[in-house]
Protein backbone atom coordinates (compact mmCIF):
# COMPACT_ATOMS: atom_id res chain seq x y z
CA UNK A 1 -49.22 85.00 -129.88
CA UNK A 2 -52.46 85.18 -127.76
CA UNK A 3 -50.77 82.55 -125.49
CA UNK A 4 -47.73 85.50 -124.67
CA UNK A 5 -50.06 88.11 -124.05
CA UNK A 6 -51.76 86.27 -121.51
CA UNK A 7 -48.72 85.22 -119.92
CA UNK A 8 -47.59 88.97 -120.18
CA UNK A 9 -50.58 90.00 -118.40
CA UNK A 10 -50.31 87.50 -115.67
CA UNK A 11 -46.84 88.42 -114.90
CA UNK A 12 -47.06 91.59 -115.51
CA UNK A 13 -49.81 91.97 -112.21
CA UNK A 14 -47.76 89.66 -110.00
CA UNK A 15 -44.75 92.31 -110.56
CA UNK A 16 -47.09 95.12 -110.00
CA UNK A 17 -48.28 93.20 -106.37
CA UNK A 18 -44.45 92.46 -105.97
CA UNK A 19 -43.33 96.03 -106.41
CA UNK A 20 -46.05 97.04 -104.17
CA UNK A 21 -44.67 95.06 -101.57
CA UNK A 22 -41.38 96.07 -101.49
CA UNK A 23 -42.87 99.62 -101.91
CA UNK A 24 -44.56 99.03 -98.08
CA UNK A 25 -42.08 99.57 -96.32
CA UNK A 26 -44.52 98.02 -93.02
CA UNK A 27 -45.10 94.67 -95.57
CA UNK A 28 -43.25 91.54 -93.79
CA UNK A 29 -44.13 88.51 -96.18
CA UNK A 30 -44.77 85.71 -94.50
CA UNK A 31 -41.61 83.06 -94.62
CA UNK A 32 -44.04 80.74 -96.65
CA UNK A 33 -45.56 82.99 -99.35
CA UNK A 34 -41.29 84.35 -99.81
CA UNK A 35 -41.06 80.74 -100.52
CA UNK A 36 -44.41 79.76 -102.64
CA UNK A 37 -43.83 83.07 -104.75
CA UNK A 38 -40.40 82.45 -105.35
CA UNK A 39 -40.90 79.15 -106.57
CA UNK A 40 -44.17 80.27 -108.81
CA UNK A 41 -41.86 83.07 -110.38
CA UNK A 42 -39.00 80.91 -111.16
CA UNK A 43 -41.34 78.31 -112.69
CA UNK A 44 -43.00 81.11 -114.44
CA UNK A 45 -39.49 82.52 -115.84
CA UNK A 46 -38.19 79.15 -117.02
CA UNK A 47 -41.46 77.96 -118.71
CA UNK A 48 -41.56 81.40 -120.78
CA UNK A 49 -38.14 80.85 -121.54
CA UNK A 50 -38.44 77.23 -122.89
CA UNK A 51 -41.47 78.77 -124.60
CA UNK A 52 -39.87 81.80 -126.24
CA UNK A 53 -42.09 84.25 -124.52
CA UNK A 54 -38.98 86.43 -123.92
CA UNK A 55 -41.79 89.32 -122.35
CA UNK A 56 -43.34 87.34 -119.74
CA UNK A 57 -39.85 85.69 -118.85
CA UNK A 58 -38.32 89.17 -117.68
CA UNK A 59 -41.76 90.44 -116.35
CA UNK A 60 -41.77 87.11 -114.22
CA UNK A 61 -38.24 87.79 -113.55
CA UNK A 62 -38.27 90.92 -112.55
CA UNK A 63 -40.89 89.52 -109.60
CA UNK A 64 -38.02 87.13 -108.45
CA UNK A 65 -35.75 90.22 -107.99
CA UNK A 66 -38.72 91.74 -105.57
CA UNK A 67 -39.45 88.46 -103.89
CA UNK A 68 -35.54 88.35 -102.98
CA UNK A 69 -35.92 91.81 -101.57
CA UNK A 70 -38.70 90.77 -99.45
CA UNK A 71 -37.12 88.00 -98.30
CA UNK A 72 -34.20 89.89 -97.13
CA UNK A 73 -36.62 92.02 -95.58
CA UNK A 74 -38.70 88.98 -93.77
CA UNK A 75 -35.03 87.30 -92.42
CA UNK A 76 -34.05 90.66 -91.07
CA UNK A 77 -37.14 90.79 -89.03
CA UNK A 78 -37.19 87.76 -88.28
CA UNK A 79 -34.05 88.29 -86.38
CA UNK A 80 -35.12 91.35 -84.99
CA UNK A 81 -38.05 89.44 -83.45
CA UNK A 82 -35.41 86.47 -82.24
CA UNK A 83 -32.86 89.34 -80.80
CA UNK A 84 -35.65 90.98 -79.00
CA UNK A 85 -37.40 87.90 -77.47
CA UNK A 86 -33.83 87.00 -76.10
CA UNK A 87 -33.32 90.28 -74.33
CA UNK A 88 -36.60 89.96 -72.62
CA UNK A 89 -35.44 86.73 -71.07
């Protein structure tokens, strides 16, 4: 039980500093913490799964779903950067 709650509370802040990312609109994530966070969430989703910890498994899910809108947001801009750069040239 206590082990649940923790991980409830642990992925219920990285949604909360997910959300607030997507939230700023300005925030471009870095191509490498897209990647890092992605990975931590999807670890974090499967482990409360095989667990049973149903709560922290959505909580840590719902991060993925942010993380994939940021990294939409990071490619885009990404491109914009590219697009620009090769119009200066």
């Amino acid at each position: 039980m206590i082990v649940s709650v923790l991980l409830s509370v642990t992925f219920a802040c990285g949604l909360f500093i997910a959300l607030a990312h997507v939230f700023n609109k300005r925030f471009i994530a870095p191509t490498y913490d897209v990647g890092a966070n992605l990975t931590a969430c999807g670890s974090a989703t499967a482990a409360s799964m095989l667990l049973g910890n149903w709560v922290p498994a959505v909580l840590s899910a719902g991060a993925i779903g942010c993380w994939l809108i940021l990294a939409r947001r990071t490619f885009r801009a990404r491109v914009a950067v590219s697009e620009t750069l090769e119009l200066d040239h």
